[in-house]
N, C-alpha and C. Protein backbone atom coordinates (compact mmCIF):
# COMPACT_ATOMS: atom_id res chain seq x y z
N UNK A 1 31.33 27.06 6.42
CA UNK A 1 30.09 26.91 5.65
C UNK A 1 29.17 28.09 5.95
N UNK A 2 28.40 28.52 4.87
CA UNK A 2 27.60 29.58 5.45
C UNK A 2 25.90 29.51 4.05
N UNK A 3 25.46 29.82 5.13
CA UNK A 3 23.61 30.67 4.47
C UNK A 3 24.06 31.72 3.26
N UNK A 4 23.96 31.01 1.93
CA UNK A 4 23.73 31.53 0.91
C UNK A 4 22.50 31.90 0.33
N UNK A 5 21.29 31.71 0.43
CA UNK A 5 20.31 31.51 -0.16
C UNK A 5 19.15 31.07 0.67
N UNK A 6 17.75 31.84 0.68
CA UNK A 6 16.74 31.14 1.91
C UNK A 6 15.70 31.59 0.59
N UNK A 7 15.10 30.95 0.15
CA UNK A 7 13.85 31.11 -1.28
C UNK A 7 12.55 30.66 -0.32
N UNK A 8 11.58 31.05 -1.13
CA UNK A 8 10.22 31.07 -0.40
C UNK A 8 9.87 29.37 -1.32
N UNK A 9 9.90 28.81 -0.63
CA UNK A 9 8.54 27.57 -1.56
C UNK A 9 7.28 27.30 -1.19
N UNK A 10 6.63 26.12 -1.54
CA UNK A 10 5.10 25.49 -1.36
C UNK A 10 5.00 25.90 -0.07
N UNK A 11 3.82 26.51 0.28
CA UNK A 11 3.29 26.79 1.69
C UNK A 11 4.06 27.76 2.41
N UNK A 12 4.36 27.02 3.74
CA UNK A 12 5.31 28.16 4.41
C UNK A 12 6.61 27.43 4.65
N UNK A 13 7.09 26.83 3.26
CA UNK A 13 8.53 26.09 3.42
C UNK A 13 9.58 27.14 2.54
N UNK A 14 10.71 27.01 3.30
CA UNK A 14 11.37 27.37 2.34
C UNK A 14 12.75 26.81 2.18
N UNK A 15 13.61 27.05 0.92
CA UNK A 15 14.51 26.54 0.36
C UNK A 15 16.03 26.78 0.95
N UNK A 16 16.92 26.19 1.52
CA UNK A 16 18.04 26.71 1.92
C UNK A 16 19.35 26.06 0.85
N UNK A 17 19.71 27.31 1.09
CA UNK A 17 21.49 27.36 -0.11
C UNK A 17 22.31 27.25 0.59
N UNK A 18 23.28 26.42 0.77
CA UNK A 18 24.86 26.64 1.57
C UNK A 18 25.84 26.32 0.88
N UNK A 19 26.39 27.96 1.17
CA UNK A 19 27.92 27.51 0.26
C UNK A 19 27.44 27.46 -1.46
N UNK A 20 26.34 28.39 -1.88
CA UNK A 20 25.62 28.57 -3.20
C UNK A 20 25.52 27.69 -3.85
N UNK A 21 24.75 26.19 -2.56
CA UNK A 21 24.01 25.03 -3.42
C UNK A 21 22.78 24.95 -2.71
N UNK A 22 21.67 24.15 -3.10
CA UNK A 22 20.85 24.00 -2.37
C UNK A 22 21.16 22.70 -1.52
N UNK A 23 20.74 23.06 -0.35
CA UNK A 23 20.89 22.55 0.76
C UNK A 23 19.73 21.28 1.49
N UNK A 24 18.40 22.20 1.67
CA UNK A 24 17.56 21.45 2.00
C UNK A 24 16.41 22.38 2.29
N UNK A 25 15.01 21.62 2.25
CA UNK A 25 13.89 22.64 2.31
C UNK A 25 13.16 22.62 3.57
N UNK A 26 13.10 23.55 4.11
CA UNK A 26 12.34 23.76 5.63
C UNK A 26 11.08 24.26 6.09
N UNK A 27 10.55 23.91 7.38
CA UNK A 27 9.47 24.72 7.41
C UNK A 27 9.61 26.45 7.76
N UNK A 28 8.75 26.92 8.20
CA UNK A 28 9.41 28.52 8.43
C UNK A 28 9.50 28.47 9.61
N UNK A 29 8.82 27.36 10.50
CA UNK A 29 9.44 27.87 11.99
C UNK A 29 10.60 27.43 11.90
N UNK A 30 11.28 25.97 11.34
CA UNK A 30 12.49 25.79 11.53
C UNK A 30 13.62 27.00 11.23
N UNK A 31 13.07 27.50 10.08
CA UNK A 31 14.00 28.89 9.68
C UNK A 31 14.09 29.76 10.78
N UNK A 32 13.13 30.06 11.21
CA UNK A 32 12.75 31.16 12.62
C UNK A 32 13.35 30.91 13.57
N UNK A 33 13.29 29.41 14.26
CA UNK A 33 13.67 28.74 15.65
C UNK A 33 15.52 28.79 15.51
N UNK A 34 16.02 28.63 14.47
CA UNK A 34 17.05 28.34 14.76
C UNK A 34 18.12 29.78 13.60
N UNK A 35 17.33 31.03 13.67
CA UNK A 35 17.67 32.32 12.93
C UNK A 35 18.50 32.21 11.81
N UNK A 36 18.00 31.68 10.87
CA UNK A 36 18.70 31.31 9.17
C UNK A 36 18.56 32.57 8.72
N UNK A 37 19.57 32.82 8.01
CA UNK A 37 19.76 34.07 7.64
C UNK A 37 20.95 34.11 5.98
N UNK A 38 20.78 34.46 5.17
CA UNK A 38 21.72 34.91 4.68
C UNK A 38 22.89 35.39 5.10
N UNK A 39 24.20 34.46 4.84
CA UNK A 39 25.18 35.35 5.64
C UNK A 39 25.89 34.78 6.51
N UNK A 40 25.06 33.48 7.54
CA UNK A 40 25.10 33.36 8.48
C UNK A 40 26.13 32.09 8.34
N UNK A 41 27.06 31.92 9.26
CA UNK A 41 28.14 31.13 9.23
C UNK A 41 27.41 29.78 10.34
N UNK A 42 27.62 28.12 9.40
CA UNK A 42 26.83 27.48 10.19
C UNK A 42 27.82 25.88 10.16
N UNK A 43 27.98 25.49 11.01
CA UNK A 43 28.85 23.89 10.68
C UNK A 43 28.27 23.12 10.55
N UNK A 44 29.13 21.85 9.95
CA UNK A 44 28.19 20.49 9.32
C UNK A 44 27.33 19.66 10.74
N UNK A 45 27.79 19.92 11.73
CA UNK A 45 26.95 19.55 12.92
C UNK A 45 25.67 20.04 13.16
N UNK A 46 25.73 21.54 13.25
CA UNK A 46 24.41 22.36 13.04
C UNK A 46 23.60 21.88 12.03
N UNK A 47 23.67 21.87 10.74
CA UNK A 47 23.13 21.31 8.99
C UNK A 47 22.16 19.99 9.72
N UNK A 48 23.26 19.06 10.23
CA UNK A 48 23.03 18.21 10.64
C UNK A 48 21.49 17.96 11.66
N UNK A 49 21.65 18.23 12.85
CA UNK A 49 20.68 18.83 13.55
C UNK A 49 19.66 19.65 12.96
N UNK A 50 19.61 20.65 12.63
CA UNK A 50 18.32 21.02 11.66
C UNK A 50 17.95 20.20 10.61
N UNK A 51 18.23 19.52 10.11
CA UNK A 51 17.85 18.38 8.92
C UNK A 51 17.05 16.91 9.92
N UNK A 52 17.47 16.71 10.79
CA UNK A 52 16.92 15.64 11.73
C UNK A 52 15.46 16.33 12.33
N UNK A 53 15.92 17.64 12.80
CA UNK A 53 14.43 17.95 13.37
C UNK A 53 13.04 18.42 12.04
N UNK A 54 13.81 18.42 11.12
CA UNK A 54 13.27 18.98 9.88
C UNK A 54 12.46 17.53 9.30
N UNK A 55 13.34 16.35 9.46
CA UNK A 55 12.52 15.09 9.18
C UNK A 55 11.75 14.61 10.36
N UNK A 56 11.71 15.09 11.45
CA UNK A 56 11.34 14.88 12.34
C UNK A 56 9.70 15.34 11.93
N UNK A 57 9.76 16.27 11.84
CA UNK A 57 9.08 17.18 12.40
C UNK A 57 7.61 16.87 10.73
N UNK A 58 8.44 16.25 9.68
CA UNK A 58 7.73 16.10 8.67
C UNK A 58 7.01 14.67 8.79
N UNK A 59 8.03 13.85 9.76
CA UNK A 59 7.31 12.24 9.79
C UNK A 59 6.10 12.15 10.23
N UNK A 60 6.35 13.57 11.64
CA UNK A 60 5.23 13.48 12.55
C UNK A 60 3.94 13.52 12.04
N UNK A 61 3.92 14.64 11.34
CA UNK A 61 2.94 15.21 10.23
C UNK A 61 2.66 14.35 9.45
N UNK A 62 3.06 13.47 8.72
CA UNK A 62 2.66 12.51 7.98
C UNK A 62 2.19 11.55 9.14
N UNK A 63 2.44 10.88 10.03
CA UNK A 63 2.01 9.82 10.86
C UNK A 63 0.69 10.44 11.18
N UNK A 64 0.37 11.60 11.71
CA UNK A 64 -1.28 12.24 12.00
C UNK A 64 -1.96 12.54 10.77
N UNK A 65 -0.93 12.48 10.03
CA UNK A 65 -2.34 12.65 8.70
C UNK A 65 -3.02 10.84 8.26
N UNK A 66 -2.03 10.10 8.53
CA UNK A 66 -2.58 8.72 7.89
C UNK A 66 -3.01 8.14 8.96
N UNK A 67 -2.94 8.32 10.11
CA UNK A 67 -3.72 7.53 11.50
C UNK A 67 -5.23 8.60 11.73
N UNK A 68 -4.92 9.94 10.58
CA UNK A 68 -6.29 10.20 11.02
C UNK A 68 -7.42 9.56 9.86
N UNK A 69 -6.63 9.20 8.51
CA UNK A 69 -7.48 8.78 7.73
C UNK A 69 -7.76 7.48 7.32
N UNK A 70 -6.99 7.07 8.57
CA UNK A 70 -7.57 5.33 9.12
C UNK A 70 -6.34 4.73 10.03
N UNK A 71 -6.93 3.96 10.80
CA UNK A 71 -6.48 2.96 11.80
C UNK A 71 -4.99 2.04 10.89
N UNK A 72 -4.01 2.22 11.39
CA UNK A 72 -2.62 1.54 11.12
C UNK A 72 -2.25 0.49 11.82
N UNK A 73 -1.45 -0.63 11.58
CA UNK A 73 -0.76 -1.15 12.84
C UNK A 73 0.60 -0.71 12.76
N UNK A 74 1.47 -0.68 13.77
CA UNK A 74 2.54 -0.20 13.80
C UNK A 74 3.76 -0.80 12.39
N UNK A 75 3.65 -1.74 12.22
CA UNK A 75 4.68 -1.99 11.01
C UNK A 75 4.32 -1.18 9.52
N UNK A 76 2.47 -1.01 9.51
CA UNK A 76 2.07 -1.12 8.51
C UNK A 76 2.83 0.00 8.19
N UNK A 77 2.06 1.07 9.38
CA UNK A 77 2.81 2.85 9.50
C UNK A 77 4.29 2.90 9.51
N UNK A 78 5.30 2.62 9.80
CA UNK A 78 6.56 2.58 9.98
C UNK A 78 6.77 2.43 8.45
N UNK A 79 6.13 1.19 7.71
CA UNK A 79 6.87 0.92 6.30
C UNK A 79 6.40 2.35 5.88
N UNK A 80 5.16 2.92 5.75
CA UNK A 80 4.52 4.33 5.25
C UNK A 80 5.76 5.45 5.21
N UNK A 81 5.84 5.37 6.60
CA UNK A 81 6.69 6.57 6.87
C UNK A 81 8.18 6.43 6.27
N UNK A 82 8.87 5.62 5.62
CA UNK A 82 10.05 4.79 5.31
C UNK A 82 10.16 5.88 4.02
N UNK A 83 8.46 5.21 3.80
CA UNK A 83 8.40 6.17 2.13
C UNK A 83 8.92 7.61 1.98
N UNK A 84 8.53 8.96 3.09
CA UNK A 84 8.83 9.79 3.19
C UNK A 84 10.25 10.18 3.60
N UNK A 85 10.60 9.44 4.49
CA UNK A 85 12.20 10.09 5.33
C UNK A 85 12.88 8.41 4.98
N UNK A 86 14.21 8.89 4.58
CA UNK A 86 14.91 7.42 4.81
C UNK A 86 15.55 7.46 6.16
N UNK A 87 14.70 7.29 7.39
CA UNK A 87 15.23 7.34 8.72
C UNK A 87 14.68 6.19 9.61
N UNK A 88 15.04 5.03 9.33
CA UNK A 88 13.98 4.26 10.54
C UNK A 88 14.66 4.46 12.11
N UNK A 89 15.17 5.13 12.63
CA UNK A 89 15.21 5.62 13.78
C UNK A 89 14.29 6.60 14.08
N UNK A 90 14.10 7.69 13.29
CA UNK A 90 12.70 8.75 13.10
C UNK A 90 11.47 8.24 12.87
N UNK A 91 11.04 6.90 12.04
CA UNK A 91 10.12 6.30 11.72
C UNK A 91 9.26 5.73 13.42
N UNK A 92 10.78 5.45 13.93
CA UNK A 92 9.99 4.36 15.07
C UNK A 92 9.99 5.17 16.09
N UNK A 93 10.39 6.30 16.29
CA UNK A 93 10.27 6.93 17.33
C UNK A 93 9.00 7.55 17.53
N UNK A 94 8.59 7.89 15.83
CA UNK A 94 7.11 9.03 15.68
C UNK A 94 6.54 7.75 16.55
N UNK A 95 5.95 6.50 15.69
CA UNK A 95 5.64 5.38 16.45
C UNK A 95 5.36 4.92 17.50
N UNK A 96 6.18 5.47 18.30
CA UNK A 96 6.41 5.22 19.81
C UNK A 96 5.53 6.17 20.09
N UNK A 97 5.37 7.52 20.04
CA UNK A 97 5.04 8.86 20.08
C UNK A 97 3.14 8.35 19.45
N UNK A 98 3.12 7.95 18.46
CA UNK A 98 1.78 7.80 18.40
C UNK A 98 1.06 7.10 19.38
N UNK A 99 1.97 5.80 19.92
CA UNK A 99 1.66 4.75 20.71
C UNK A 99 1.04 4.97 22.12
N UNK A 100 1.86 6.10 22.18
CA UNK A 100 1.64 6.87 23.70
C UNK A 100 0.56 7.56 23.26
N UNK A 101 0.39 8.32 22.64
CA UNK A 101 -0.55 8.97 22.69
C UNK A 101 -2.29 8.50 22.38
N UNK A 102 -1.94 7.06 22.05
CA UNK A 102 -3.23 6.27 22.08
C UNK A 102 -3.91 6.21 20.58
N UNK A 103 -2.88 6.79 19.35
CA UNK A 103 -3.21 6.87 18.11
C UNK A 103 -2.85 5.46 17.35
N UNK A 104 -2.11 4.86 17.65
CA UNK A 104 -1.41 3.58 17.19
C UNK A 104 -2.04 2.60 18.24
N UNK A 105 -2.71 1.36 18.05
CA UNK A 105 -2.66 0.42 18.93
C UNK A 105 -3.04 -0.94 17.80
N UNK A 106 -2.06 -1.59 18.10
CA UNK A 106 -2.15 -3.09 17.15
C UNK A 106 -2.99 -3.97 17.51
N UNK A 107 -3.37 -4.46 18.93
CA UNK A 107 -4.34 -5.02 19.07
C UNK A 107 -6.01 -4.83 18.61
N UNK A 108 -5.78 -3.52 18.99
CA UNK A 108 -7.29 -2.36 18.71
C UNK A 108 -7.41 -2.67 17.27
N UNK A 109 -6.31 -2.14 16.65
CA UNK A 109 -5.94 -2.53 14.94
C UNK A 109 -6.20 -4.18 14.62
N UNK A 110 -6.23 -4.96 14.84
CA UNK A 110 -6.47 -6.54 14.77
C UNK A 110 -7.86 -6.73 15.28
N UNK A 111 -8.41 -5.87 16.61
CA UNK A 111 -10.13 -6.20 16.38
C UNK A 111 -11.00 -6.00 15.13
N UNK A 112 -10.37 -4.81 14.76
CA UNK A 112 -10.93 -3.78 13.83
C UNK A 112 -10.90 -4.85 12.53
N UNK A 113 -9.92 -5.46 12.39
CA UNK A 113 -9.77 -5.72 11.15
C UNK A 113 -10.30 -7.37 11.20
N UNK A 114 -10.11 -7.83 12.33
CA UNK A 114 -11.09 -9.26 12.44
C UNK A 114 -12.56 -9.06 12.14
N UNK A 115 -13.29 -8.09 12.28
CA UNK A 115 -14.60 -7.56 12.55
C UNK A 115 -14.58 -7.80 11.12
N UNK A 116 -14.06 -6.62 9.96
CA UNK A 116 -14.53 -6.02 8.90
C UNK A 116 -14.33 -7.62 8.38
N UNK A 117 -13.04 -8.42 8.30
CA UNK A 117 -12.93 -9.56 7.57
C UNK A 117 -13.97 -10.31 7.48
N UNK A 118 -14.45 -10.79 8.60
CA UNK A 118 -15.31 -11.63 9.36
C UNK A 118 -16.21 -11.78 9.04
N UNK A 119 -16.97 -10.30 9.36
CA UNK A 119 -18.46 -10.20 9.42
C UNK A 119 -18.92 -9.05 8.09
N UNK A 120 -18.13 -8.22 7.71
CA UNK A 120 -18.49 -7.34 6.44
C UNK A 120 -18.27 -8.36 5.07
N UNK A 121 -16.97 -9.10 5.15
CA UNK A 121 -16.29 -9.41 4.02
C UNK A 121 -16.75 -11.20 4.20
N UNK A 122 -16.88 -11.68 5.45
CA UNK A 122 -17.31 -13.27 5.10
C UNK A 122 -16.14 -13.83 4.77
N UNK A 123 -14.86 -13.53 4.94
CA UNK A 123 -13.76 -14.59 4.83
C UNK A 123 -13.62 -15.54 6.06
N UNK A 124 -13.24 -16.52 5.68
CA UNK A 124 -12.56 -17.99 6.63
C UNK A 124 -11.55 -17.24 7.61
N UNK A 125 -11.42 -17.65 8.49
CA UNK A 125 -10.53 -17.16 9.39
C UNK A 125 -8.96 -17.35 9.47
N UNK A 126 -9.29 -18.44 7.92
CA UNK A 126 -7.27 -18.68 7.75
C UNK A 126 -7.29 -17.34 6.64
N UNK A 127 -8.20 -16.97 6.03
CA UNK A 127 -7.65 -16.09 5.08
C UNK A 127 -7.88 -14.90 6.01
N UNK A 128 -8.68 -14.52 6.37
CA UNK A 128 -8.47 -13.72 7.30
C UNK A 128 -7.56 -13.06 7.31
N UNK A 129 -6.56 -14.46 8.62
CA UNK A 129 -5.72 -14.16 9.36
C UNK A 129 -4.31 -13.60 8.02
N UNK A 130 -4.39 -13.79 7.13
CA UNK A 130 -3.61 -13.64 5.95
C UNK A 130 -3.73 -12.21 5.76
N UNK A 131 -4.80 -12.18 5.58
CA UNK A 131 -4.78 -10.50 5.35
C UNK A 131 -4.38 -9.09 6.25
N UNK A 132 -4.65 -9.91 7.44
CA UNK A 132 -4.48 -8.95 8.79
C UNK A 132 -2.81 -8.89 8.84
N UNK A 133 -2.38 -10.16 8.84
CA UNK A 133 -0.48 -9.98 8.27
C UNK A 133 0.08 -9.31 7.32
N UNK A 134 -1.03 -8.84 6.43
CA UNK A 134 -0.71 -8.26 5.29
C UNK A 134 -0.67 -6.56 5.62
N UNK A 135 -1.57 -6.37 6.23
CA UNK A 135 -1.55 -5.39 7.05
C UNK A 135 -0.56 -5.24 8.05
N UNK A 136 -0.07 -5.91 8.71
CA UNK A 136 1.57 -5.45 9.11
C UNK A 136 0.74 -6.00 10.97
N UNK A 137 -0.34 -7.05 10.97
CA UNK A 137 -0.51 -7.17 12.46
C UNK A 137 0.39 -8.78 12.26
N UNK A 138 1.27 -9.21 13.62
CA UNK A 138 1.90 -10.25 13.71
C UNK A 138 0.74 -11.42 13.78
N UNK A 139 1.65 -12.90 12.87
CA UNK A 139 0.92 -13.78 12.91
C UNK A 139 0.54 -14.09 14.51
N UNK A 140 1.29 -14.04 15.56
CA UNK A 140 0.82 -14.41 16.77
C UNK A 140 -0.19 -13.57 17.11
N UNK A 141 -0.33 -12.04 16.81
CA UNK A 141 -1.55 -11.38 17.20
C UNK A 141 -2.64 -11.82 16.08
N UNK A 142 -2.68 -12.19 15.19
CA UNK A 142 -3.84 -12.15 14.57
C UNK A 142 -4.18 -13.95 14.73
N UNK A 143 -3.43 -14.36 15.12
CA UNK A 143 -3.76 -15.43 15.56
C UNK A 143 -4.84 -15.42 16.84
N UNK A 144 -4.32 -14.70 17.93
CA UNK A 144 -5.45 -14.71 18.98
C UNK A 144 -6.18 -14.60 18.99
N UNK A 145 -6.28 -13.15 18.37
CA UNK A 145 -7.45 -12.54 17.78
C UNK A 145 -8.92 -13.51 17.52
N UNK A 146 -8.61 -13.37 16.52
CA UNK A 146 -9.32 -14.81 15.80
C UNK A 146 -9.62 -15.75 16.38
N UNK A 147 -8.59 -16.48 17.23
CA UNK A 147 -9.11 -17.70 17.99
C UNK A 147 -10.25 -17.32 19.80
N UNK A 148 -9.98 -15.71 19.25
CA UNK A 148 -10.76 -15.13 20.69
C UNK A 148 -12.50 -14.56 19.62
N UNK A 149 -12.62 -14.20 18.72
CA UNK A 149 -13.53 -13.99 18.17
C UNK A 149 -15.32 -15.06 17.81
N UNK A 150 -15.79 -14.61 18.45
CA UNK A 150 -16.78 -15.62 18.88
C UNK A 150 -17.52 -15.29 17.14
N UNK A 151 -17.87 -16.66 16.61
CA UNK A 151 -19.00 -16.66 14.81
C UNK A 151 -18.94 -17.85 14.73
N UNK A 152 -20.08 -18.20 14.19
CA UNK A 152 -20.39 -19.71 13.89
C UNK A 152 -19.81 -19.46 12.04
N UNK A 153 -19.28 -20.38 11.98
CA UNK A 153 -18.50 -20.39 10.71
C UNK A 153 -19.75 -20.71 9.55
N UNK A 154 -20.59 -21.79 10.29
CA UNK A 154 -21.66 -22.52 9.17
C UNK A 154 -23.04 -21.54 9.30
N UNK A 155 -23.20 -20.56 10.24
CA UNK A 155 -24.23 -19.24 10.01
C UNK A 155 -23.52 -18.02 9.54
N UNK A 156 -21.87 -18.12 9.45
CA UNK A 156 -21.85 -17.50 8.31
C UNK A 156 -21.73 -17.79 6.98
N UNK A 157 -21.46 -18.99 6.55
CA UNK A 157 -21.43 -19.91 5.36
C UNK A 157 -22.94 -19.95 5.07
N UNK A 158 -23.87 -20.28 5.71
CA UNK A 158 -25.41 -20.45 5.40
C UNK A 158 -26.00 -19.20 4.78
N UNK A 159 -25.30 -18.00 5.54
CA UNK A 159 -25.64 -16.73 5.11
C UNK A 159 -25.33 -16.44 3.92
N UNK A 160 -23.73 -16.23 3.45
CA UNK A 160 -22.86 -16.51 2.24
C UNK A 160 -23.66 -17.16 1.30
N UNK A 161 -24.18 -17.97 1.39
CA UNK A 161 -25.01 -18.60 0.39
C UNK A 161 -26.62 -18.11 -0.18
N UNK A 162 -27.32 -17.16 1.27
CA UNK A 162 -28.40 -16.92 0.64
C UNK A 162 -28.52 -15.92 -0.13
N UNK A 163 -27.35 -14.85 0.35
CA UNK A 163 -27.46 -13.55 -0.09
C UNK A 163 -26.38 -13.42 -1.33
N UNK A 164 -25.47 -14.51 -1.99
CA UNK A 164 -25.27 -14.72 -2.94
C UNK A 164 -24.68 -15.36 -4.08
N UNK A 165 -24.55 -16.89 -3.64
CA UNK A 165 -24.78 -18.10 -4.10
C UNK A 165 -25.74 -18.58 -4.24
N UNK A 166 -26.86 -18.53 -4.19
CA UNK A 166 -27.89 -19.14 -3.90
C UNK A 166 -28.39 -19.94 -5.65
N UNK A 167 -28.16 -18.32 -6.48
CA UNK A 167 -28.67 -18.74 -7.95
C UNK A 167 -28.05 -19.32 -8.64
N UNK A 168 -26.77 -20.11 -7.53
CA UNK A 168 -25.53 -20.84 -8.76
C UNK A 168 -26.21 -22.39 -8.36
N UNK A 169 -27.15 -22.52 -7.49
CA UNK A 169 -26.75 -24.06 -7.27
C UNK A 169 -27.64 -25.03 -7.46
N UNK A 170 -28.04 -24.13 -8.94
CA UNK A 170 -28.95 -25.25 -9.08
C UNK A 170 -28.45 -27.04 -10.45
N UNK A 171 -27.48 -26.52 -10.64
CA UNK A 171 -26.29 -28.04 -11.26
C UNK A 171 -25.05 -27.99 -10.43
N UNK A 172 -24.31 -29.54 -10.82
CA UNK A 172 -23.06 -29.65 -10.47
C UNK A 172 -21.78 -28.31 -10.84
N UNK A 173 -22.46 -28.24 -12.02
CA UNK A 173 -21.28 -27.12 -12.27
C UNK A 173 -21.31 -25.55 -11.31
N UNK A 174 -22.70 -25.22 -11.31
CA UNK A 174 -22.81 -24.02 -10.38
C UNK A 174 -22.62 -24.36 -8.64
N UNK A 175 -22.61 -25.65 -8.63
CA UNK A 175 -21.93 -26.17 -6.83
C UNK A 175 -20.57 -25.60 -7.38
N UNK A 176 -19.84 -26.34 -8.29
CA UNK A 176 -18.49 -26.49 -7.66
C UNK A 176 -17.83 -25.16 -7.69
N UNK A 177 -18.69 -24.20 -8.50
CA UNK A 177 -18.16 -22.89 -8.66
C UNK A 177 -18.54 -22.19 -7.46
N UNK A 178 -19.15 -22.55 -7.10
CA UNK A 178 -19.61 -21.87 -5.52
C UNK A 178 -18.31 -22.49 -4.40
N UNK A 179 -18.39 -23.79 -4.50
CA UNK A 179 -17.34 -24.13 -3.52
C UNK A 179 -15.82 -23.43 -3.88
N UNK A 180 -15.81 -23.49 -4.89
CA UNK A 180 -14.40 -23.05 -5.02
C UNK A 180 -14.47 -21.51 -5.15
N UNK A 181 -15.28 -21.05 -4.49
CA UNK A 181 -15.41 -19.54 -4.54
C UNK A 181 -15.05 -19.47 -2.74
N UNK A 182 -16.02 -19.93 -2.02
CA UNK A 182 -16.26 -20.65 -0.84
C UNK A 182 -14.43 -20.41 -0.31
N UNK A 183 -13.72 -21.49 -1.10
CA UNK A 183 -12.76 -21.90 -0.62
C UNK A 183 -11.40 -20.50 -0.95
N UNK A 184 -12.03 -19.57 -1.86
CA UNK A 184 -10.76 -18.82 -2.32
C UNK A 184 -10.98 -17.54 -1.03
N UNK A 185 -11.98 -17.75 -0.62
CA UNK A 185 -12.42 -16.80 0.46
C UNK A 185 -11.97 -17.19 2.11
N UNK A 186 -11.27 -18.81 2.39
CA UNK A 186 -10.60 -18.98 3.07
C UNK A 186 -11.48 -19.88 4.13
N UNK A 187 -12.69 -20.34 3.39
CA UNK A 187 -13.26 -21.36 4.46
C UNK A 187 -13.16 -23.08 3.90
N UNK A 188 -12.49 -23.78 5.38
CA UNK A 188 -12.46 -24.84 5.07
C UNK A 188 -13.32 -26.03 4.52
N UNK A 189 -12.62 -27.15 3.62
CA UNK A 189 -13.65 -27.77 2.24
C UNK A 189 -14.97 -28.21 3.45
N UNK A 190 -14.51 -28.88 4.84
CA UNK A 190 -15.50 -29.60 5.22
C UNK A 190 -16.73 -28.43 6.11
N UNK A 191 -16.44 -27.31 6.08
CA UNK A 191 -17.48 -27.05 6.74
C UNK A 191 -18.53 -26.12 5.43
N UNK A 192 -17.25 -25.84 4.12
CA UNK A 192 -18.41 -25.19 2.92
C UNK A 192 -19.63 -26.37 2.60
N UNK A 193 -19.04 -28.14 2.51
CA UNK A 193 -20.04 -29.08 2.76
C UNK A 193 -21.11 -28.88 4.04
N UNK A 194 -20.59 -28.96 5.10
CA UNK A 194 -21.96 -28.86 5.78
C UNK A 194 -22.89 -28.01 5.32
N UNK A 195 -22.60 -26.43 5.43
CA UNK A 195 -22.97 -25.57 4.98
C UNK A 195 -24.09 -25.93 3.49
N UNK A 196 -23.25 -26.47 2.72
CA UNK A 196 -24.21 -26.57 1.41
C UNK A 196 -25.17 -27.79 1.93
N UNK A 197 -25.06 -28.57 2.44
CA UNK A 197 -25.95 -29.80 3.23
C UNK A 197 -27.19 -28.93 3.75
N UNK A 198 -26.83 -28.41 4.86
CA UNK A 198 -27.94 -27.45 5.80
C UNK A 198 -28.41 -26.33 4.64
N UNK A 199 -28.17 -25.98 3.73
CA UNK A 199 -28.61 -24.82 3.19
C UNK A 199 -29.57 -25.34 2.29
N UNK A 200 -29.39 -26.47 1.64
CA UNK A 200 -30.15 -27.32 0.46
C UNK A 200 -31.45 -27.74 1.31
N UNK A 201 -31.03 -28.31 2.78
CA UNK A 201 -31.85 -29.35 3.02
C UNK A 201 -33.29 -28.20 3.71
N UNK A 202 -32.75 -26.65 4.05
CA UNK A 202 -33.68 -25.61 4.48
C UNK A 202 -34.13 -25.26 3.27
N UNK A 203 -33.95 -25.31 2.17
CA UNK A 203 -34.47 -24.83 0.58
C UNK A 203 -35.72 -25.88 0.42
N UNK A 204 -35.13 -27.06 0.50
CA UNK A 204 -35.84 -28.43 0.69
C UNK A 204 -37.42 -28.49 1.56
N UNK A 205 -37.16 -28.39 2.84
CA UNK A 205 -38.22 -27.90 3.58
C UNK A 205 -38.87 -26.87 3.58
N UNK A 206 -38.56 -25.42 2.91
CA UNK A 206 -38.93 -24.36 2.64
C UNK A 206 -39.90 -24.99 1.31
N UNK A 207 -39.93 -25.32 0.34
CA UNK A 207 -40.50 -25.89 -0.71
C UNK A 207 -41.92 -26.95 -0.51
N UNK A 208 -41.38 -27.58 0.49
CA UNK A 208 -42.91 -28.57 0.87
C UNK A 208 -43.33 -28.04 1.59
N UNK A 209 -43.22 -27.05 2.62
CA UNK A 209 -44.25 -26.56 3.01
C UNK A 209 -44.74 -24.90 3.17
């Protein structure tokens, strides 16, 4: 087998020919590091090996570009990287490699995302926990999580209601559309009742005096 062809492409990649087909596209150090040349007589073992460090070397790059433009949990990133290289041995290794280096952490990833659910977004803590799985954190971690996360469910339900339910409830029909709004957001029927109890009965007292 031999280096037919080395073409310039996008950036500083370029194109390799073997045996006057195209082969596969590289970066230029890979071309450099391992002296590609026109000419050059190379076996399917070698091909081999430069094509691994070549996906290697592209996963990595993709794993620091998407952990820098937000927080991953490890499955979420692994499926990501799947997209680029069909290698999940390369996938989980970058992984490992992020892990160490303190760029990947799933727990850290499950505070983060209990917080935003919680307290930005006002979901129930079963839907929550739905979403954080969706995100690729395990039901047992987002389980803890959650059951370690200190919020009064009915000061955030009381809240939920002033800042924007408030103008639905004044008939039966604008309750039940509230509750069942309440409920698609993942908080349970008996505490959206308390909640509407304590919220009416402070509207109530707010009014007489």
């Amino acid at each position: 087998m031999r280096i037919t062809g080395i073409e310039k492409a996008k950036g500083r990649s370029y194109k390799i020919f073997v045996d006057g087909e195209y082969w596969y596209i590289l970066h230029a150090e890979l071309v450099v590091d391992h002296k590609l040349k026109e000419g050059l007589s190379v076996t399917e073992e070698q091909l081999e090996e430069i094509r691994y460090e070549a996906d290697y070397r592209k996963t990595r790059e993709r794993a620091l570009y998407l952990l820098e433009y937000r927080d991953h949990s490890r499955k979420e990133l692994i499926d990501k990287l799947l997209r680029s290289v069909n290698n999940l041995h390369i996938a989980e290794e970058i992984a490992d490699k992020m892990e160490e280096y303190g760029f990947l952490d799933d727990e850290r990833y499950a505070k983060k995302l209990a917080r935003d659910f919680l307290e930005r977004k006002r979901l129930g803590k079963r839907r929550a926990g739905f979403e954080m799985m969706k995100k690729g954190v395990s039901r047992d971690l987002a389980q803890q999580v959650l059951e370690e996360y200190e919020i009064d469910p009915q000061e955030q339900l009381v809240s939920l209601l002033e800042r924007k339910y408030a103008r639905y409830l004044g008939d039966e029909k604008g309750r039940r559309k509230v509750v069942n709004a309440l409920l698609r957001l993942g908080h349970p029927y008996d505490e959206i009742k308390q909640a509407l109890q304590q919220f009416e009965d402070q509207q109530e007292y707010d009014e007489e005096f």
